[in-house]
Each structure stands twice: as structure tokens, then as C-alpha cells.
C-alpha atoms as a PDB file:
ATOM      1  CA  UNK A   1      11.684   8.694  65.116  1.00  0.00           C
ATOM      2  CA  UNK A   2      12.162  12.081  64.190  1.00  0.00           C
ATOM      3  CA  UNK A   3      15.002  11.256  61.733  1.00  0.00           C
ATOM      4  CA  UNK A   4      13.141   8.893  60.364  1.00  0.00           C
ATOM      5  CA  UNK A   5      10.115  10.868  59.537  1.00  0.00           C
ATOM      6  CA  UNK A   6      12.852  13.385  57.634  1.00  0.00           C
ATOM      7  CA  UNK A   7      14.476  10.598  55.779  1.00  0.00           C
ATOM      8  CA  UNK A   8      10.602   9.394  54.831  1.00  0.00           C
ATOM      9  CA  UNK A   9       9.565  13.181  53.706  1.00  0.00           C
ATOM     10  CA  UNK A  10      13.344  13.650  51.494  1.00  0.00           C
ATOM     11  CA  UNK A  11      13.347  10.228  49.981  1.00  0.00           C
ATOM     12  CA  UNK A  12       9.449  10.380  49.029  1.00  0.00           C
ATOM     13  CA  UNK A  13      10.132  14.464  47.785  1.00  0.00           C
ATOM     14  CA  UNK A  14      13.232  12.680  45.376  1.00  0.00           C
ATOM     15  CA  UNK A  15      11.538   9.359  44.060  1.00  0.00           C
ATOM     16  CA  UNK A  16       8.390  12.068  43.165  1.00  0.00           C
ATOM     17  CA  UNK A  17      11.197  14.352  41.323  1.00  0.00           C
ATOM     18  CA  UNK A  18      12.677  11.412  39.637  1.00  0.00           C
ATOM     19  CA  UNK A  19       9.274  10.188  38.216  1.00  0.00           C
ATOM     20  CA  UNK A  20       8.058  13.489  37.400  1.00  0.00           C
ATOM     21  CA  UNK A  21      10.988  14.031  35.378  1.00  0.00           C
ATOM     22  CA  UNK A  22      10.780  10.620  33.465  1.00  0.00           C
ATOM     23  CA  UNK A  23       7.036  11.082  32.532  1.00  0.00           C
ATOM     24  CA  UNK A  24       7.899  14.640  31.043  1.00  0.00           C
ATOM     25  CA  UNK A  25      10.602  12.928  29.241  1.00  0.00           C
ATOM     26  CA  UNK A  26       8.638  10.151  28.050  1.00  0.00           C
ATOM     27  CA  UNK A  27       6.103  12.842  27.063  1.00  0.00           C
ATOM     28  CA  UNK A  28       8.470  14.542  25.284  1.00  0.00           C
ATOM     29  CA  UNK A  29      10.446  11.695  22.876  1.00  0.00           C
ATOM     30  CA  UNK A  30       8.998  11.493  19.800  1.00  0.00           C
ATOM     31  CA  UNK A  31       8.023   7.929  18.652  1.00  0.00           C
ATOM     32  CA  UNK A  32       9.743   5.999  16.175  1.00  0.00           C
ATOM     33  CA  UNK A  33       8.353   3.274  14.283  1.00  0.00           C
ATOM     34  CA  UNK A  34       9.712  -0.165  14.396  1.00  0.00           C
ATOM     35  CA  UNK A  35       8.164  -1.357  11.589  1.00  0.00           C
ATOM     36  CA  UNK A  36       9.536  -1.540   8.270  1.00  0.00           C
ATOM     37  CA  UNK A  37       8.801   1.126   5.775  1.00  0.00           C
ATOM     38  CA  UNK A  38       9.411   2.006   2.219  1.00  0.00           C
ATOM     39  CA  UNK A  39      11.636   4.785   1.162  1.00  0.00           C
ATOM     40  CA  UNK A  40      13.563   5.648  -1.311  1.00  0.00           C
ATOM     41  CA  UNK A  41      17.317   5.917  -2.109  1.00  0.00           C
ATOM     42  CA  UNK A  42      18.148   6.838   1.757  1.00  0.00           C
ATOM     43  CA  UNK A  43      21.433   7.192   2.599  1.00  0.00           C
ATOM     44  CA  UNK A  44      23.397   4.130   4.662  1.00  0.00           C
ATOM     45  CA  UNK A  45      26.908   2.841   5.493  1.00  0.00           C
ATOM     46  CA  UNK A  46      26.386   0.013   4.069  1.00  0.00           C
ATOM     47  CA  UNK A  47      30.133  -1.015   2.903  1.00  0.00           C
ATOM     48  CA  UNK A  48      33.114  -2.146   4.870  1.00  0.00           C
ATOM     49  CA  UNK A  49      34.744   0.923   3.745  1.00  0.00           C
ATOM     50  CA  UNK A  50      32.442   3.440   5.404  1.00  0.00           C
ATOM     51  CA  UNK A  51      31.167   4.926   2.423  1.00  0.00           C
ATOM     52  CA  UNK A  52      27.567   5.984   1.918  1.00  0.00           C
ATOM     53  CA  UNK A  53      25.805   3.834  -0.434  1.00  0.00           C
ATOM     54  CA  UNK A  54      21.903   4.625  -0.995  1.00  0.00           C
ATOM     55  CA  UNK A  55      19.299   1.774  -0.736  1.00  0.00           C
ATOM     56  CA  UNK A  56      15.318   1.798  -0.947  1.00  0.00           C
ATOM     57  CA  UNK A  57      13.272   0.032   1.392  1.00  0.00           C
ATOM     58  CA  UNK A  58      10.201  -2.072   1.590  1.00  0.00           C
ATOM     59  CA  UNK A  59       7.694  -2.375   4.202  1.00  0.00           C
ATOM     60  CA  UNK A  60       8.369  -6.060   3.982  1.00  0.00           C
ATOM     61  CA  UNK A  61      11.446  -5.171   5.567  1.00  0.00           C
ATOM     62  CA  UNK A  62      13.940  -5.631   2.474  1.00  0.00           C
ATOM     63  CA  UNK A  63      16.893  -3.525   1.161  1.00  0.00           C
ATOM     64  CA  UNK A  64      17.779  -3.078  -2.399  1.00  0.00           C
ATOM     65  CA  UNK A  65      21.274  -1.359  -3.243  1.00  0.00           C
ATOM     66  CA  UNK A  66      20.224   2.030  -5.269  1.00  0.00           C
ATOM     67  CA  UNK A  67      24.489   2.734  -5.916  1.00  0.00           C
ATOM     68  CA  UNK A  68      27.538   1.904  -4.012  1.00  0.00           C
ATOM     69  CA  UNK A  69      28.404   5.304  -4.328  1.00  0.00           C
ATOM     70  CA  UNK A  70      32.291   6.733  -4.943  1.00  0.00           C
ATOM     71  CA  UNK A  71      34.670   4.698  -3.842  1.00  0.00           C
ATOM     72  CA  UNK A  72      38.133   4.035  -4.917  1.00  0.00           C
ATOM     73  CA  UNK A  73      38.342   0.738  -1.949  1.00  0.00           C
ATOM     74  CA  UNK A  74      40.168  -1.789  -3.700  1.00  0.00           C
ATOM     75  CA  UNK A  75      38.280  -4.197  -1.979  1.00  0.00           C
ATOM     76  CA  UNK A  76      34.364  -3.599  -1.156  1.00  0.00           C
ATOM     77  CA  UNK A  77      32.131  -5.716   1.407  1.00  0.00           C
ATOM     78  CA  UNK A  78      28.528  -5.258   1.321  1.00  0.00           C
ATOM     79  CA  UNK A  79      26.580  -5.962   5.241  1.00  0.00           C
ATOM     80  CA  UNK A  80      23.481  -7.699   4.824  1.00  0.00           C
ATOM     81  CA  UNK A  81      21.677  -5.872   6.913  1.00  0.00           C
ATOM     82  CA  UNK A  82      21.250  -1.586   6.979  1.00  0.00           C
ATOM     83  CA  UNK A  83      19.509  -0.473  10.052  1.00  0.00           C
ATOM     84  CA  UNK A  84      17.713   2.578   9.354  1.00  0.00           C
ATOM     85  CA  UNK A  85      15.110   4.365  11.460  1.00  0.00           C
ATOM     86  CA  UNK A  86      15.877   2.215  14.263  1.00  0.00           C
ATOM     87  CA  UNK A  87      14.818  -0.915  11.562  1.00  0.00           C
ATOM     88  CA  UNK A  88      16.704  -3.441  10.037  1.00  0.00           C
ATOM     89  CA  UNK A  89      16.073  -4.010   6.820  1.00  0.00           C
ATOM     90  CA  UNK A  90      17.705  -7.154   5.066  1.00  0.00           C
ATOM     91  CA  UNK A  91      19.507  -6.051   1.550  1.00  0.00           C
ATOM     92  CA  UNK A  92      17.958  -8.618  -1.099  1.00  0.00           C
ATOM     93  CA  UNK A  93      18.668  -7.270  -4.130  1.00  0.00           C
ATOM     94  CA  UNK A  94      21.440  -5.129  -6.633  1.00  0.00           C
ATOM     95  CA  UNK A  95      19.719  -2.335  -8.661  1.00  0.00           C
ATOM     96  CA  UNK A  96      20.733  -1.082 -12.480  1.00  0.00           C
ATOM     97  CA  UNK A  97      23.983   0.971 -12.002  1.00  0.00           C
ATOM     98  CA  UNK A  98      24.812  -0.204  -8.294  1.00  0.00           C
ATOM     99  CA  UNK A  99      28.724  -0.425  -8.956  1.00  0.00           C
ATOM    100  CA  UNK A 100      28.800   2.087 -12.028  1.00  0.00           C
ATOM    101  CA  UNK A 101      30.557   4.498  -9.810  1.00  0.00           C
ATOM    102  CA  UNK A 102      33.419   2.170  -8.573  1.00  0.00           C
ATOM    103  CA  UNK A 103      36.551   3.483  -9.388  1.00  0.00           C
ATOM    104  CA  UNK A 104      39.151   1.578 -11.675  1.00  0.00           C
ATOM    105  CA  UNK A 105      40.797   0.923  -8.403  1.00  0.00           C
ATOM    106  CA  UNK A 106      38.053  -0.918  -6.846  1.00  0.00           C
ATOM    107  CA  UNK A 107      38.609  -4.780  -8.432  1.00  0.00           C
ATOM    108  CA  UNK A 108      36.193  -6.862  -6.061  1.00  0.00           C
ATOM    109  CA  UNK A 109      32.971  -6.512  -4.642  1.00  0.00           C
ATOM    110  CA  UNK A 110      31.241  -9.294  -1.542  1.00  0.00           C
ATOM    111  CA  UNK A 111      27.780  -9.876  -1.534  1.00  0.00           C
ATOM    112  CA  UNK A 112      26.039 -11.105   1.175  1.00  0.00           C
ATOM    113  CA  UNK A 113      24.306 -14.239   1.898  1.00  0.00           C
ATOM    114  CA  UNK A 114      21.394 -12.157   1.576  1.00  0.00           C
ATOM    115  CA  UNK A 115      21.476 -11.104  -1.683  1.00  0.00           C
ATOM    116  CA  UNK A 116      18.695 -12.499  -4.391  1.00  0.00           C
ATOM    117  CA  UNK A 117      18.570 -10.749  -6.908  1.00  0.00           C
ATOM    118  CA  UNK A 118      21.090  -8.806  -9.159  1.00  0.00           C
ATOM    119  CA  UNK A 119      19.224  -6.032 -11.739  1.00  0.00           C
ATOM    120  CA  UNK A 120      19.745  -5.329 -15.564  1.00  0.00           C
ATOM    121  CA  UNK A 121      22.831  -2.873 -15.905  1.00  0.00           C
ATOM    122  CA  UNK A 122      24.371  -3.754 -12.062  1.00  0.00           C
ATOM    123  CA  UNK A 123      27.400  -3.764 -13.329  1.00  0.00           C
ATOM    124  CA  UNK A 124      27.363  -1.460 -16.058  1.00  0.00           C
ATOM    125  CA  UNK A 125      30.103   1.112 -15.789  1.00  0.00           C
ATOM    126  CA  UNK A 126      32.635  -0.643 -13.572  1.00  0.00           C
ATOM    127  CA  UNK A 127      36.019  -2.350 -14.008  1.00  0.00           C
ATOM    128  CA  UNK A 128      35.349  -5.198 -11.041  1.00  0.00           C
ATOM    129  CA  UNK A 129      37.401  -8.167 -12.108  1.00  0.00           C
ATOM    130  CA  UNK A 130      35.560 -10.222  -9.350  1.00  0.00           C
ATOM    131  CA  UNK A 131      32.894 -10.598  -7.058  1.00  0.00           C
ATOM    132  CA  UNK A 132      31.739 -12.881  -4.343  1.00  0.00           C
ATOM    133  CA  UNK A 133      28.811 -14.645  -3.656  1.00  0.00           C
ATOM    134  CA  UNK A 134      27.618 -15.844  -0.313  1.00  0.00           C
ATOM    135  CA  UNK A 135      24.039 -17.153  -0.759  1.00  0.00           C
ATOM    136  CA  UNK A 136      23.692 -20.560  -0.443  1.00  0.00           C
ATOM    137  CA  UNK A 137      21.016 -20.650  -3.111  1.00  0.00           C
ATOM    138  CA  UNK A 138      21.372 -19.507  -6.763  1.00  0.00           C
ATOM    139  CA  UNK A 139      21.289 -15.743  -7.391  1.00  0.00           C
ATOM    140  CA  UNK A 140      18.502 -14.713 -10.041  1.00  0.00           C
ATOM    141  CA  UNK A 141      20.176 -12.612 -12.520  1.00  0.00           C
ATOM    142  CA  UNK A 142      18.726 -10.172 -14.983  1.00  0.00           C
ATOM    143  CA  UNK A 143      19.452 -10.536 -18.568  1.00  0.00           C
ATOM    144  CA  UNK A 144      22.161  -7.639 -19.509  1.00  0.00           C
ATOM    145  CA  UNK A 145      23.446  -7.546 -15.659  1.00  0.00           C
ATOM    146  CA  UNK A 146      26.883  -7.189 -17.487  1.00  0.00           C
ATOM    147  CA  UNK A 147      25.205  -5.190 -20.371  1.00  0.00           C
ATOM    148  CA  UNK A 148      28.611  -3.005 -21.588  1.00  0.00           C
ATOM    149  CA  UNK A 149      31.387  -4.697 -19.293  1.00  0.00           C
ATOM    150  CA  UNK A 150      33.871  -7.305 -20.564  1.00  0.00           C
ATOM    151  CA  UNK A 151      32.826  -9.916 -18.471  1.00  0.00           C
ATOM    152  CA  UNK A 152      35.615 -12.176 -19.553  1.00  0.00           C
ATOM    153  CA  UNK A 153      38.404 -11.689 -17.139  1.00  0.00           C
ATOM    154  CA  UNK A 154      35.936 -11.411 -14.448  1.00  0.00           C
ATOM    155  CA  UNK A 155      35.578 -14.400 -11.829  1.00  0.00           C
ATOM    156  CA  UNK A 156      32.510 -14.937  -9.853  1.00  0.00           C
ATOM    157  CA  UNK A 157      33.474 -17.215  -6.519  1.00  0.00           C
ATOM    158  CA  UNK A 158      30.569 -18.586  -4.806  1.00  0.00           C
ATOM    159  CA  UNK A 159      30.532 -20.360  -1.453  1.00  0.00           C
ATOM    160  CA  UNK A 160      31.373 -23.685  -1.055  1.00  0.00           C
ATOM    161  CA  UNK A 161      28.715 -24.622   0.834  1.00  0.00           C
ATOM    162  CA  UNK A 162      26.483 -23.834  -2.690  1.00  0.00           C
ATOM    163  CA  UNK A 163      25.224 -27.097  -3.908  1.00  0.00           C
ATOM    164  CA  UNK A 164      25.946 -28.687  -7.278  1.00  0.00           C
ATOM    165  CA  UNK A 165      22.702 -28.291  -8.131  1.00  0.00           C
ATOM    166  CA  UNK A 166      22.195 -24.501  -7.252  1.00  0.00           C
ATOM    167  CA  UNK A 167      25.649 -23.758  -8.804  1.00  0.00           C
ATOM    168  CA  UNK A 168      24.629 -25.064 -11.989  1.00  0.00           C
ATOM    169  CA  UNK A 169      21.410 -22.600 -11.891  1.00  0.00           C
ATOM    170  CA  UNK A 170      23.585 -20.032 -10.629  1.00  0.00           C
ATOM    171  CA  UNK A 171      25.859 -20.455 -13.652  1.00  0.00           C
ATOM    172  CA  UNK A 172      23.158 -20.708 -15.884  1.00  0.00           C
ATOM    173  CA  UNK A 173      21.785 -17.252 -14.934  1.00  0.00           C
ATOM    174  CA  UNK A 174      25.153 -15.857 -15.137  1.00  0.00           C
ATOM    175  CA  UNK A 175      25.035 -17.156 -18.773  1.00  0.00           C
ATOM    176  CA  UNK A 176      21.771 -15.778 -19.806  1.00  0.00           C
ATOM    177  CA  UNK A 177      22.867 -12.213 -18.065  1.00  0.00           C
ATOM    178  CA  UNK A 178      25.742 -12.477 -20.556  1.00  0.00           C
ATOM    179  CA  UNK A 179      28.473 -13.507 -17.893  1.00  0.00           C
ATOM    180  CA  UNK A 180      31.511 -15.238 -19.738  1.00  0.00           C
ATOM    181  CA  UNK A 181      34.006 -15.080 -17.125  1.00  0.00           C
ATOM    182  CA  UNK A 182      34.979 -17.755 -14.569  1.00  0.00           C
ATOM    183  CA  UNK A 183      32.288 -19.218 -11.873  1.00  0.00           C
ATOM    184  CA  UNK A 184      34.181 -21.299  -8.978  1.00  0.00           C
ATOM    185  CA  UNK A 185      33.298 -21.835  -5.987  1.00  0.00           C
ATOM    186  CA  UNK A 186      35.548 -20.952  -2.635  1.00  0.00           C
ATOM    187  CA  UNK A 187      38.057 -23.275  -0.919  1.00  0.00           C
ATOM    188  CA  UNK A 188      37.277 -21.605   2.795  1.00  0.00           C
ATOM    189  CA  UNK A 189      33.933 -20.120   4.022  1.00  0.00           C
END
């Protein structure tokens, strides 16, 4: 009985220890939100190639690509998604002079199935000779997207699984933005 009354008195003394420490933790972590905010041109890996790209937020909870950054990646792969904060924000949209500091090396750029929108001057400045498009629904596309790049050795592949009917729109925007390279869509994907 005695040793029981000892094991009582050190297991009670540790389980009091334990939860004392835990409140005083708790009390001590700062809170973070976990709702979406806006901010501006924040820093994010946002690329397969690890780079640091800079993106401004909503309080919607939607990304917009500020600038890719330098990069001399032959190949570049945007993520959809950019968790920042502890939030995920969804990247929507391509701002004026995203890919203007894309090397010479850097020939393709992937856009997620996220993407909506692509801004006036997005491609201003670099020497892509494709891109790719994963959105299943046409892309709106500012007039002069292309504004200063010679667009016609450039290839846009979409999906496949892009209708006929949003293809079409899709080209047509690429038209208006003053797009006069190829638009096909993808055998795979």
C-alpha cells in the first residue's frame, strides 16, 4: 500500500509538471492567423527550381506572380499553390514583367491549372520560346501580354483535356494579346 501511495504522489507530481509546462508553452506561442491576407510582393519558392519568386496576396486567398525572379532553369514549373504564413494561397494570375528576368537560357515556362489570368507586359523582356497551359478553361489575356517579344516562334501547348470550345477562346485571347505563335494542345496530361 505504501508503494502505491509513492507511485500515486510521483506520477500525480509529473502529469502536474507536464501540464504546467504545456500551458506556459501555449501561453507563450504567438498566434498565427489562418486566414488569408493581403500582402505585397512577399517572397516564396514558388518554382520547381527553388528560386524565390515574389507574389501578392489577397484576403480571398489568391496568389498573383509579382516576378519569377533570376533564373537561368532551362525549364521552369510554376506550383499552384504558395503557402505563406501557415496559408495557402492559390496563384490565379501573371503580373506585368513576371518572366522579364528569365535568362536567355530559360526557353519554357508551366503554368498551373490555376492560373486565370495573364497581365499586360507578362512576358515582356524574356526569350521563352514556349509555355504551358494547364487550366481546363480559357486563360483571359491582357492586350500587349507579348507587348515587345517576337511571339512568332513561340508555342503555347494547352491541355488536352481543354475543350474545343474553350481553346478557341483561349486562342482568341492569345490573338488580341498579340500572340502569333503556335497554340496546340498536348498529346499526354
Amino acid at each position: 500500500m505504501k508503494g502505491i501511495k509513492k507511485f500515486a504522489v510521483v506520477a500525480m507530481a509529473a502529469i502536474m509538471t507536464i501540464a504546467g509546462t504545456c500551458t506556459a508553452f501555449a501561453a507563450d506561442s504567438p498566434a498565427t492567423s489562418v486566414k488569408p491576407v493581403a500582402k505585397t510582393e512577399v517572397s516564396v519558392s514558388l518554382v520547381s527550381t527553388a528560386k524565390k519568386a515574389k507574389v501578392t496576396t489577397t484576403a480571398k486567398g489568391e496568389a498573383k506572380l509579382e516576378t519569377l525572379g533570376k533564373t537561368t532553369a532551362p525549364v521552369v514549373t510554376l506550383t499552384s499553390k504558395v503557402t505563406i504564413d501557415g496559408v495557402t494561397y492559390k496563384l490565379t494570375s501573371v503580373s506585368e514583367g513576371a518572366f522579364a528576368k528569365c535568362s536567355k537560357d530559360t526557353w519554357k515556362v508551366t503554368l498551373p491549372k490555376s492560373i486565370e489570368k495573364i497581365e499586360a507586359n507578362a512576358f515582356t523582356g524574356s526569350k521563352l520560346k514556349q509555355f504551358n497551359v494547364y487550366s481546363t478553361k480559357s486563360i483571359k489575356v491582357s492586350k500587349k501580354a507579348f507587348e515587345g517579344v517576337n511571339t512568332k516562334k513561340m508555342t503555347v501547348k494547352v491541355t488536352k483535356n481543354m475543350s474545343k470550345t474553350e481553346l478557341k477562346k483561349f486562342k482568341k485571347a492569345l490573338k488580341a494579346a498579340g500572340f502569333k505563335g503556335k497554340v496546340v494542345q498536348m498529346k499526354h496530361h
